[in-house]
N, C-alpha and C. Protein backbone atom coordinates (compact mmCIF):
# COMPACT_ATOMS: atom_id res chain seq x y z
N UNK A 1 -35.24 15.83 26.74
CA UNK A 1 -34.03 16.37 26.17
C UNK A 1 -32.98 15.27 25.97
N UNK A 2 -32.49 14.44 26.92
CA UNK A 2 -31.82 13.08 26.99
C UNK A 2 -31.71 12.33 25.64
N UNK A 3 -33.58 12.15 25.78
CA UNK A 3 -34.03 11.31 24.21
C UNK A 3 -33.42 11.96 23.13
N UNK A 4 -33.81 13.64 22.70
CA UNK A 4 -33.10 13.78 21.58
C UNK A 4 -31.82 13.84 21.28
N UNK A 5 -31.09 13.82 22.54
CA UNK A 5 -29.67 13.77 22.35
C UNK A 5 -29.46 11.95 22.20
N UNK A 6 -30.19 11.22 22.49
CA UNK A 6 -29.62 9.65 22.28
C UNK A 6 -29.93 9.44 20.59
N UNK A 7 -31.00 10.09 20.09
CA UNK A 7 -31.39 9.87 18.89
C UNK A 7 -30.75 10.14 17.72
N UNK A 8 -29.98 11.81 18.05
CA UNK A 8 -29.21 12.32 17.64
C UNK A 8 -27.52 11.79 17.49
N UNK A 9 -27.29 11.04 18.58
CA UNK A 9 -26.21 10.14 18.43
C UNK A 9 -26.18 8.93 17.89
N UNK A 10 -27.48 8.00 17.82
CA UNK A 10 -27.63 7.18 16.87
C UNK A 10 -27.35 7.60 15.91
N UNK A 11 -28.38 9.02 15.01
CA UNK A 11 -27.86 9.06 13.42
C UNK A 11 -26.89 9.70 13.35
N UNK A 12 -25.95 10.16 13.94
CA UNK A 12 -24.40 10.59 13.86
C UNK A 12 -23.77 9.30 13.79
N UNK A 13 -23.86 8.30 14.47
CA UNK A 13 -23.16 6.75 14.67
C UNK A 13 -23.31 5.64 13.48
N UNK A 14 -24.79 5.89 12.83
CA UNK A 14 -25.52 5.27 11.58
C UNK A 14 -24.53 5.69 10.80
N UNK A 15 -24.56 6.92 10.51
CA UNK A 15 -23.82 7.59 9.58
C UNK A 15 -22.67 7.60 9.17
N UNK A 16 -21.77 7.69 10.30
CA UNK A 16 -20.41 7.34 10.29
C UNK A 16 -19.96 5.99 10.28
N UNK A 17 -21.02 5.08 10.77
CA UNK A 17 -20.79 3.54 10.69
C UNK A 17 -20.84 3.15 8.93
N UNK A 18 -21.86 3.93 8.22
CA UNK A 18 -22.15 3.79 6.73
C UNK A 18 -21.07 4.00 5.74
N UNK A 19 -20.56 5.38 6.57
CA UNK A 19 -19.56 5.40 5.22
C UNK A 19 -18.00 4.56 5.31
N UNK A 20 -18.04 4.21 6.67
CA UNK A 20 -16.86 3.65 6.90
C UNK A 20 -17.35 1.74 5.96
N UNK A 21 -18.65 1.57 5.87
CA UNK A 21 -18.69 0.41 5.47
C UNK A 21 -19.22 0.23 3.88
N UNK A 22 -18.80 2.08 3.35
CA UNK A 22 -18.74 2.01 2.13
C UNK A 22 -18.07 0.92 1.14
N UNK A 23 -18.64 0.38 0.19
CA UNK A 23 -17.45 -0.80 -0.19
C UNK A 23 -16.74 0.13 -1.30
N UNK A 24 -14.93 -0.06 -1.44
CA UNK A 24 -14.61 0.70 -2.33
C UNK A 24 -13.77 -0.20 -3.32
N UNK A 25 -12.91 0.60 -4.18
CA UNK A 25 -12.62 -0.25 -5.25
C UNK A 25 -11.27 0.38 -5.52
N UNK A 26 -10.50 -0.74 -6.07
CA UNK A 26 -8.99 -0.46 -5.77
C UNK A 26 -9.01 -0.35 -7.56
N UNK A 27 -7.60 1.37 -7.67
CA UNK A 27 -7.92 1.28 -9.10
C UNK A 27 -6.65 1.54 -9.51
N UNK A 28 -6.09 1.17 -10.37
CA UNK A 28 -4.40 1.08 -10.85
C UNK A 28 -3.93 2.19 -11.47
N UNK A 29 -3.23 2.87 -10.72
CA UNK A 29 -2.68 3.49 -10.95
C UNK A 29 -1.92 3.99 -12.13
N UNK A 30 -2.21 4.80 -13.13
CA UNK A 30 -1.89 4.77 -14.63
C UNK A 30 -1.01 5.71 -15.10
N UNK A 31 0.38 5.17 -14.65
CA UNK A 31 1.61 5.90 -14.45
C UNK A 31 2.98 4.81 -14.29
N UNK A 32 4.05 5.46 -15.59
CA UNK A 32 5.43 4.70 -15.41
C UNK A 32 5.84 4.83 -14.30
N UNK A 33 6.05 3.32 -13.61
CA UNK A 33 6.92 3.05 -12.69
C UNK A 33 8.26 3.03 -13.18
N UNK A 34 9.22 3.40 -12.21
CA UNK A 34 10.45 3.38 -12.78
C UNK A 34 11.44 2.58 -11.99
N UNK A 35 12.37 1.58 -11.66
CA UNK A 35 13.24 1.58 -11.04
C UNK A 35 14.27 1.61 -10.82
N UNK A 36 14.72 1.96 -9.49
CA UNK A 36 15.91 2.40 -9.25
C UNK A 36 16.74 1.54 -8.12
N UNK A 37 17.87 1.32 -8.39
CA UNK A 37 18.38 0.42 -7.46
C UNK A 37 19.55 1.72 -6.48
N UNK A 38 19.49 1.36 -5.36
CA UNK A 38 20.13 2.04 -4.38
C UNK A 38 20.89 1.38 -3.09
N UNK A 39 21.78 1.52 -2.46
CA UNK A 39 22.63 0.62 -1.77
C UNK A 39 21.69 0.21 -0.61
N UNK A 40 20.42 0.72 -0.29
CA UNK A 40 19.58 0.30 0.80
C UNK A 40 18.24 -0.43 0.08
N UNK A 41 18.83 -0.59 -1.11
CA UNK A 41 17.43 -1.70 -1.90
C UNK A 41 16.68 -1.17 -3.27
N UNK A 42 15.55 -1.41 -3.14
CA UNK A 42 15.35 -1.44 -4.95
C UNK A 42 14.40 -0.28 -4.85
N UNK A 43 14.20 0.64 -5.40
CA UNK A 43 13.22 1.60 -5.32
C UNK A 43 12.33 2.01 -6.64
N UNK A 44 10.73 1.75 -6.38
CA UNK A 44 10.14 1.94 -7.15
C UNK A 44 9.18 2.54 -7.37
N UNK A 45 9.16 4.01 -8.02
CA UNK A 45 8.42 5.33 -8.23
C UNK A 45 7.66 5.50 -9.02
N UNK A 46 6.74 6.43 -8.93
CA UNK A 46 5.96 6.97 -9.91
C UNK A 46 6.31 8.35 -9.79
N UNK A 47 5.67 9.51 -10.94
CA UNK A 47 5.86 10.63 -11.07
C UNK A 47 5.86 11.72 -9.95
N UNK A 48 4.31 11.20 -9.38
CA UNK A 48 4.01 12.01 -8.21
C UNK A 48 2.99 11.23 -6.99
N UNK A 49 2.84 12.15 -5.96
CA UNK A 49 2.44 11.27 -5.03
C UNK A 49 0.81 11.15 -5.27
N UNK A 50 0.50 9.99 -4.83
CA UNK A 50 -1.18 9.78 -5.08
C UNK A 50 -1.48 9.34 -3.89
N UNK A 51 -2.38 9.08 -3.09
CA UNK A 51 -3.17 8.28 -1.72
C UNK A 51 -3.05 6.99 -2.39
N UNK A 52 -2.09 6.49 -1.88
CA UNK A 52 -1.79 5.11 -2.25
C UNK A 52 -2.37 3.89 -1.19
N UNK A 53 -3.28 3.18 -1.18
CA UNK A 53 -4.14 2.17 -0.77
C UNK A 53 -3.75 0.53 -0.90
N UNK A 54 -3.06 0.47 -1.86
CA UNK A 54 -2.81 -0.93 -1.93
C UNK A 54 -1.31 -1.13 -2.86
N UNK A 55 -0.40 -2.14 -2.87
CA UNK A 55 0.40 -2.58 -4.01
C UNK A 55 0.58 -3.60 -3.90
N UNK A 56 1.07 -4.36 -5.14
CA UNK A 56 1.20 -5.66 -5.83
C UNK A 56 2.62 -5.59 -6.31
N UNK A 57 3.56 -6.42 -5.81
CA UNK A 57 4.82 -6.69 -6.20
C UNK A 57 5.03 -7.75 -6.85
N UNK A 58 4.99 -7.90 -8.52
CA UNK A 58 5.20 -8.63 -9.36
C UNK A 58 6.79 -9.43 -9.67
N UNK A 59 6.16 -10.43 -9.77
CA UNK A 59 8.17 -11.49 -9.80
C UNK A 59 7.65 -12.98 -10.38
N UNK A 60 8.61 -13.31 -10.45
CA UNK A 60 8.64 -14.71 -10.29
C UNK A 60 9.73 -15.33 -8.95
N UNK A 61 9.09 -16.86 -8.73
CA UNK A 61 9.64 -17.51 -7.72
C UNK A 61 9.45 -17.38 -6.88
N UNK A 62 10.28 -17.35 -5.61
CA UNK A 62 9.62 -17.08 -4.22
C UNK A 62 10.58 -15.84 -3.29
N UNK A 63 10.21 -15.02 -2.23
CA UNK A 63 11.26 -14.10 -1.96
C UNK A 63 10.82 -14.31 -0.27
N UNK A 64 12.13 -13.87 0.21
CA UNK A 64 11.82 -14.15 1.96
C UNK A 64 12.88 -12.99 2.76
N UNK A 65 12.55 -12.97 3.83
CA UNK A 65 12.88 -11.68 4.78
C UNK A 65 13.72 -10.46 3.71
N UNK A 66 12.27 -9.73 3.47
CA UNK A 66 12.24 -8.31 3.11
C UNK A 66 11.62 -7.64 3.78
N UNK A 67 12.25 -6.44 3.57
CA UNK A 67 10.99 -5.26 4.40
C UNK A 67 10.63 -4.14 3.23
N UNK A 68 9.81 -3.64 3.09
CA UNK A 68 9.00 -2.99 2.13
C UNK A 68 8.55 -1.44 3.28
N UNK A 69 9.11 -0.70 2.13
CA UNK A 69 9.04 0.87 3.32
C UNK A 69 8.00 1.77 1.85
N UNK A 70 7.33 2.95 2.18
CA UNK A 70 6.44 4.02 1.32
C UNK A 70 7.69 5.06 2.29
N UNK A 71 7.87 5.76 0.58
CA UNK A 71 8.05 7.20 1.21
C UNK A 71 7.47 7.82 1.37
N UNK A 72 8.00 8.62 2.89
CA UNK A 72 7.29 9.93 3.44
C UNK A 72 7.77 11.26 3.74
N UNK A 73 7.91 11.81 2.38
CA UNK A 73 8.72 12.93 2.48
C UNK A 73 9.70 12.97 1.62
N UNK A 74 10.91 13.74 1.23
CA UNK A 74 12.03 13.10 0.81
C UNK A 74 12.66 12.56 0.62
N UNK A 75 13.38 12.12 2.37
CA UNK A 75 14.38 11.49 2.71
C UNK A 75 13.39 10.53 3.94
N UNK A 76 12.52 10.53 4.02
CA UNK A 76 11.99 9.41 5.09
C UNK A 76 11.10 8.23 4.65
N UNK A 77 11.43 7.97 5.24
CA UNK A 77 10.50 5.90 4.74
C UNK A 77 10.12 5.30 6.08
N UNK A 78 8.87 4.78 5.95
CA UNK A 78 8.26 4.44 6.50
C UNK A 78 8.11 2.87 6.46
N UNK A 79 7.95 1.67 7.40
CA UNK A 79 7.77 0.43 6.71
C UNK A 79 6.52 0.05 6.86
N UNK A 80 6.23 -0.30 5.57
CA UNK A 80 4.65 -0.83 5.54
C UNK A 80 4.48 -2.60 6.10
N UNK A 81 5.81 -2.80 5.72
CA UNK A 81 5.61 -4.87 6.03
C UNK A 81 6.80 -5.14 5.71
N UNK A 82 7.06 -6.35 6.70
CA UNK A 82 8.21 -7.06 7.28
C UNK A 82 7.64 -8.61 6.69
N UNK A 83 8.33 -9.16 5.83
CA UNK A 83 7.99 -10.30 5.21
C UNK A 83 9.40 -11.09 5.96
N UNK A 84 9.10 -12.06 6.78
CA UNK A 84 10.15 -12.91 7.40
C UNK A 84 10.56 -14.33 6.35
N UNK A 85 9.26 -14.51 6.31
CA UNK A 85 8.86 -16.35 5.71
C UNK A 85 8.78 -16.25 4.09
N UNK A 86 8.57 -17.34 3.78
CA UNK A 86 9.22 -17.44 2.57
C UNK A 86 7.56 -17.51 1.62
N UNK A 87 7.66 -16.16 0.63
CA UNK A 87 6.16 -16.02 -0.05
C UNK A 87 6.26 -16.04 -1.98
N UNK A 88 5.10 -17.03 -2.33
CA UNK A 88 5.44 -16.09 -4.06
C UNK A 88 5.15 -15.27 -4.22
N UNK A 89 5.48 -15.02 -5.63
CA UNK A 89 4.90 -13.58 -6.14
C UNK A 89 3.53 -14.01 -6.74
N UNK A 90 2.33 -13.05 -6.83
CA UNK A 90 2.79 -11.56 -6.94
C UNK A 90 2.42 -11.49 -5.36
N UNK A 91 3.06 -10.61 -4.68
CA UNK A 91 3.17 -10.22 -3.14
C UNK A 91 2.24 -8.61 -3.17
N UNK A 92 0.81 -9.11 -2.38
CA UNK A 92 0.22 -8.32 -2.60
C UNK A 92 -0.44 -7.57 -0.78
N UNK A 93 -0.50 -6.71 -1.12
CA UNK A 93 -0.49 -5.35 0.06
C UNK A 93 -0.94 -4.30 0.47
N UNK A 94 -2.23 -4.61 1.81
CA UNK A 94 -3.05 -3.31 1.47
C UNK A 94 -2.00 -1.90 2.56
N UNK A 95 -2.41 -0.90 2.37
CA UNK A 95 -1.50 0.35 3.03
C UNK A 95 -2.26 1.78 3.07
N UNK A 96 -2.33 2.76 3.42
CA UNK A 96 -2.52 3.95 3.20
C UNK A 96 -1.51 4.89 3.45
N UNK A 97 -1.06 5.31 2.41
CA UNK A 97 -0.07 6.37 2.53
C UNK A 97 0.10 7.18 1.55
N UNK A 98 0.77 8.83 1.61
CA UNK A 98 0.44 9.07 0.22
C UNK A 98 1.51 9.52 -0.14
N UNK A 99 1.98 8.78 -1.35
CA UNK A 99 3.70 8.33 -1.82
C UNK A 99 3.67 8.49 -3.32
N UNK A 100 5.25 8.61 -3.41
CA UNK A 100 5.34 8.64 -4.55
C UNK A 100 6.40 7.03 -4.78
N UNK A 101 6.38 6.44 -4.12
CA UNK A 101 7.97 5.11 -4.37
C UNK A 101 7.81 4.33 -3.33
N UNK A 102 7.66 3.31 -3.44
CA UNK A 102 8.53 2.26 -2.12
C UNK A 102 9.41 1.48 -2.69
N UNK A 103 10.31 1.44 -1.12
CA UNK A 103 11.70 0.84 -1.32
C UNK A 103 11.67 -0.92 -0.51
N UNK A 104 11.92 -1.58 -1.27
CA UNK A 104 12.07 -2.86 -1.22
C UNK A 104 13.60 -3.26 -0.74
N UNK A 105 14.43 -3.60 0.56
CA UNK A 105 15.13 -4.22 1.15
C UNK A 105 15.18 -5.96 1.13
N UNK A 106 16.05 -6.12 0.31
CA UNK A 106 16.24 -7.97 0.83
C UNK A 106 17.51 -7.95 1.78
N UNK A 107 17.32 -8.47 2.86
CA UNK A 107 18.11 -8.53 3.87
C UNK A 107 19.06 -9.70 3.80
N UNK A 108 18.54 -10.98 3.33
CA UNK A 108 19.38 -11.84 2.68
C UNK A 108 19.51 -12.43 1.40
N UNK A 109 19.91 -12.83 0.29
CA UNK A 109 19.78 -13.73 -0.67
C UNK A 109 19.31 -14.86 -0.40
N UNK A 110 17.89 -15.11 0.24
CA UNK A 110 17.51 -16.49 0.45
C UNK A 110 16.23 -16.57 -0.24
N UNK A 111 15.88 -17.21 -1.12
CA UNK A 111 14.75 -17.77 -2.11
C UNK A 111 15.23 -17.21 -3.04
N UNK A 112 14.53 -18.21 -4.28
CA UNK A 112 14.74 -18.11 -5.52
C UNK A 112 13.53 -17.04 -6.10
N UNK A 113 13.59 -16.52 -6.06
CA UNK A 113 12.53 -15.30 -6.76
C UNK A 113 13.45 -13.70 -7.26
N UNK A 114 12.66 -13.25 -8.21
CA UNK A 114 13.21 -12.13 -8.71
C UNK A 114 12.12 -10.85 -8.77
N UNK A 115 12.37 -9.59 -8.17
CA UNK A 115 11.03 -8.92 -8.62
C UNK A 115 10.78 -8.35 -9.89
N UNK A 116 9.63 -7.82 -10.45
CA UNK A 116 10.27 -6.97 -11.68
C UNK A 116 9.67 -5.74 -11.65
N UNK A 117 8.36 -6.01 -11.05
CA UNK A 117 8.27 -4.18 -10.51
C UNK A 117 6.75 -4.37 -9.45
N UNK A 118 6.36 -3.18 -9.73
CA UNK A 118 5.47 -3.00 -8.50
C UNK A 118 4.37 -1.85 -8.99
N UNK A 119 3.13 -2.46 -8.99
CA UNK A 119 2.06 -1.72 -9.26
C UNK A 119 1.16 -0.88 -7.90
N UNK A 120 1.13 0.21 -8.29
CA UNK A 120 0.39 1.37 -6.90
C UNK A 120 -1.04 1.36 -7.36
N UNK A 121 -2.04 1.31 -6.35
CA UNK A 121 -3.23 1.43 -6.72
C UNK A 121 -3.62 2.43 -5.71
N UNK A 122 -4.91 3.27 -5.88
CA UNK A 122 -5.28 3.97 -5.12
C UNK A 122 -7.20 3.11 -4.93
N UNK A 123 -7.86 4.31 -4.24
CA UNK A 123 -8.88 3.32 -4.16
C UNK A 123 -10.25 4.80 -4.30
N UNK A 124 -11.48 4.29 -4.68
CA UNK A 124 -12.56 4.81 -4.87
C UNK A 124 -13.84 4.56 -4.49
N UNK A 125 -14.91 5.26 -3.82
CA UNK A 125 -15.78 4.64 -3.56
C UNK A 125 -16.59 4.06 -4.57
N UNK A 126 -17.49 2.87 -4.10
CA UNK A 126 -18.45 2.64 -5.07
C UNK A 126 -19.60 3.79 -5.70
N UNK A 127 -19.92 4.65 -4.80
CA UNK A 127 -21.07 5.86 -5.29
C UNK A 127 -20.42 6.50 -6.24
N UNK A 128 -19.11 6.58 -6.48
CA UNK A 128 -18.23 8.00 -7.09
C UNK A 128 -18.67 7.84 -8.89
């Protein structure tokens, strides 16, 4: 009895080990971003919320201590990443959350970089 219960937890473990090592594929999101500037930073939306997996923050130059939040909910934000040091663009970012906007905070005017927007991707398996 032991045995079939060890066997049985192997292919429960196979299984769940498989799909977690599904390879998937990040796919762009095909929807106007819009932005919006607000006294707590730059905010940039799409229509509606999707399982958002990854984004790419497009600019030129270089940008340093920002924090980058996904909304969750209405009025709540969440931070996905705390950028201290000084990075170019494009500033790219994996995440799971399922949003419709993130809000971009520059905490100081230090580096020369500008953003101009921000692409949402969601993601898919390879079988699909």
């Amino acid at each position: 009895m032991n045995r079939l219960y060890g066997i049985l937890l192997i292919c429960v473990l196979s299984i769940g080990c498989a799909a977690l090592m599904t390879e998937q594929t990040y796919l762009r999101v095909e929807a106007p971003v819009t932005e919006k500037f607000i006294p707590t930073g730059l905010v940039y939306s799409i229509p509606e919320p999707k399982e958002i997996r990854k984004i790419i923050i497009l600019g030129e130059g270089t940008v340093e201590n920002i924090d980058i939040y996904a909304r969750d909910g209405a009025f709540n934000w969440k931070v996905v990443k705390r950028i201290k040091n000084k990075v170019p663009f494009p500033i790219e970012m994996t995440m799971v959350a399922n949003t419709d906007a993130v809000r971009i905070l520059q905490k100081s005017v230090t580096g020369k970089g500008q953003i101009h927007t921000v692409e949402f991707y969601t993601v898919t398996s390879e079988n699909q």
